[in-house]
C-alpha atoms as a PDB file:
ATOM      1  CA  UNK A   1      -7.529  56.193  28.180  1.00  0.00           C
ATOM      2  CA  UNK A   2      -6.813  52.934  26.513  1.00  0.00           C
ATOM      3  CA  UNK A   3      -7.570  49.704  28.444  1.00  0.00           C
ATOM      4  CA  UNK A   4      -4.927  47.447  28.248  1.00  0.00           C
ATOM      5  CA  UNK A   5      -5.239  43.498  28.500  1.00  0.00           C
ATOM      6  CA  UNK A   6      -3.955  41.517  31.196  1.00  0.00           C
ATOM      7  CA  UNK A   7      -3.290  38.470  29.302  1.00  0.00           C
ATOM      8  CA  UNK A   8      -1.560  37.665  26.041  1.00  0.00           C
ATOM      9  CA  UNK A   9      -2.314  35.660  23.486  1.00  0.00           C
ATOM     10  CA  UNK A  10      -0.520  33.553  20.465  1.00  0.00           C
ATOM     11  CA  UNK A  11      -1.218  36.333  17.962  1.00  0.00           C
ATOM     12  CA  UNK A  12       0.988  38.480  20.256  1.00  0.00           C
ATOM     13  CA  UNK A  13       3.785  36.263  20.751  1.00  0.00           C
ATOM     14  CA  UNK A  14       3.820  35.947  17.334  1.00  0.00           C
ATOM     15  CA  UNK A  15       4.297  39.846  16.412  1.00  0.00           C
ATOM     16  CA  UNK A  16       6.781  39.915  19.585  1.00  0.00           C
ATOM     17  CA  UNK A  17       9.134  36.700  18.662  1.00  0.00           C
ATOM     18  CA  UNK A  18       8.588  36.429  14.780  1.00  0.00           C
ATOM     19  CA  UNK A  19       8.293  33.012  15.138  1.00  0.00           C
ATOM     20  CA  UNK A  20       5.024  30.884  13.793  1.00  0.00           C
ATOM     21  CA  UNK A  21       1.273  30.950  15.499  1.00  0.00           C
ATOM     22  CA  UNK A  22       2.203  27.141  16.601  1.00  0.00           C
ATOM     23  CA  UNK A  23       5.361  28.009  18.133  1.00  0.00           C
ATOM     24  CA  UNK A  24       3.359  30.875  20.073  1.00  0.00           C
ATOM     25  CA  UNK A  25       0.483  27.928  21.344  1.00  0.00           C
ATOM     26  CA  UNK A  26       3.381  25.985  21.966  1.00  0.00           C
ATOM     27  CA  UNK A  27       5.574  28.535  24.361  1.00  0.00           C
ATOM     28  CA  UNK A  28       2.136  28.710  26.337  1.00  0.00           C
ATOM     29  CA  UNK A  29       1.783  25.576  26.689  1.00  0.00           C
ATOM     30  CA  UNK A  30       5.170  24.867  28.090  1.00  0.00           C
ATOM     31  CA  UNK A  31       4.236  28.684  30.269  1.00  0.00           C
ATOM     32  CA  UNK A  32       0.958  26.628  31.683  1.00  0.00           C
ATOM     33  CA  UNK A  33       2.788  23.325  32.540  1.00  0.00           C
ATOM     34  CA  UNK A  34       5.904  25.352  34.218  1.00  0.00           C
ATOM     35  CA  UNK A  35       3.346  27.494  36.400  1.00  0.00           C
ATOM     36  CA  UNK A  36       1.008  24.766  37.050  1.00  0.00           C
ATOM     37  CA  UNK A  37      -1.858  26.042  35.567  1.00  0.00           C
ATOM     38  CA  UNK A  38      -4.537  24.735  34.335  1.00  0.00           C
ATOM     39  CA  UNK A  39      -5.915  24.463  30.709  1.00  0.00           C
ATOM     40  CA  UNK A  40      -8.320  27.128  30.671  1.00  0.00           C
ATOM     41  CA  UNK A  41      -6.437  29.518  32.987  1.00  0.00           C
ATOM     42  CA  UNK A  42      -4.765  32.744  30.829  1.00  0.00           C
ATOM     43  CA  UNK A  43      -1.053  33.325  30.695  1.00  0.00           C
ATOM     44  CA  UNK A  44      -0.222  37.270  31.888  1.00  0.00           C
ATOM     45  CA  UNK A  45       2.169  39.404  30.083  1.00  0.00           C
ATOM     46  CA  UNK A  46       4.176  39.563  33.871  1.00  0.00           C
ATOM     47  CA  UNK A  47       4.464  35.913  33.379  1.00  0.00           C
ATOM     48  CA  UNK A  48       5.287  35.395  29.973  1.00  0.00           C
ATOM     49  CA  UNK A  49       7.866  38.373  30.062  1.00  0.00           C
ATOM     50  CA  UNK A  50       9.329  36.337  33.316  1.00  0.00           C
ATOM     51  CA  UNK A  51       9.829  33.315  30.718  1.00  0.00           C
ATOM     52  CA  UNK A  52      10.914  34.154  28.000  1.00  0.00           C
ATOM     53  CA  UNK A  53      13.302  37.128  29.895  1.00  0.00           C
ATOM     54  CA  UNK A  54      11.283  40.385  27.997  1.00  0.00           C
ATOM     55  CA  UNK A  55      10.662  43.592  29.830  1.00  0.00           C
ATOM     56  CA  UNK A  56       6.939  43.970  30.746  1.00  0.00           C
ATOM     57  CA  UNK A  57       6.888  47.736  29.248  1.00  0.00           C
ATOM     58  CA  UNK A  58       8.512  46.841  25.971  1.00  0.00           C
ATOM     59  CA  UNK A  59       6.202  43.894  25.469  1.00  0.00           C
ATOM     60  CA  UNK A  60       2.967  46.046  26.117  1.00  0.00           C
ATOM     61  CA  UNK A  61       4.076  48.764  23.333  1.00  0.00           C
ATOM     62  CA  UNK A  62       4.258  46.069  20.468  1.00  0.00           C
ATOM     63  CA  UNK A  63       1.249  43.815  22.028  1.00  0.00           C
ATOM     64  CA  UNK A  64      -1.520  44.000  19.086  1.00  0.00           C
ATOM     65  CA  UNK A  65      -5.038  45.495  20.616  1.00  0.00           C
END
């Protein structure tokens, strides 16, 4: 069985939105300030989907391994 990751990354926000690698650092910036986070804590795909309004599942299938 596959391991999947917890957390997601620019690369995947890219392949998910279409938008630019700098728009995906961006978007998890804003993620981090909005959840209080701090700089070197990791965004979750739970959280991200929450934000941006994406369905966990769907996100996983097109997340890049």
């Amino acid at each position: 069985m596959k391991q999947k990751r917890l957390c997601i990354y620019p690369k995947d926000i890219v392949k998910i939105t279409g938008k630019s690698e700098r728009y995906a650092r961006n978007l998890i910036q804003k993620i981090k300030e909005k959840l209080n986070k701090e700089e070197h804590q990791f965004i979750t795909v739970e959280e991200f989907c929450a934000y941006a309004g994406f369905e966990p599942e769907k996100v996983k299938e097109v997340m890049i391994d």
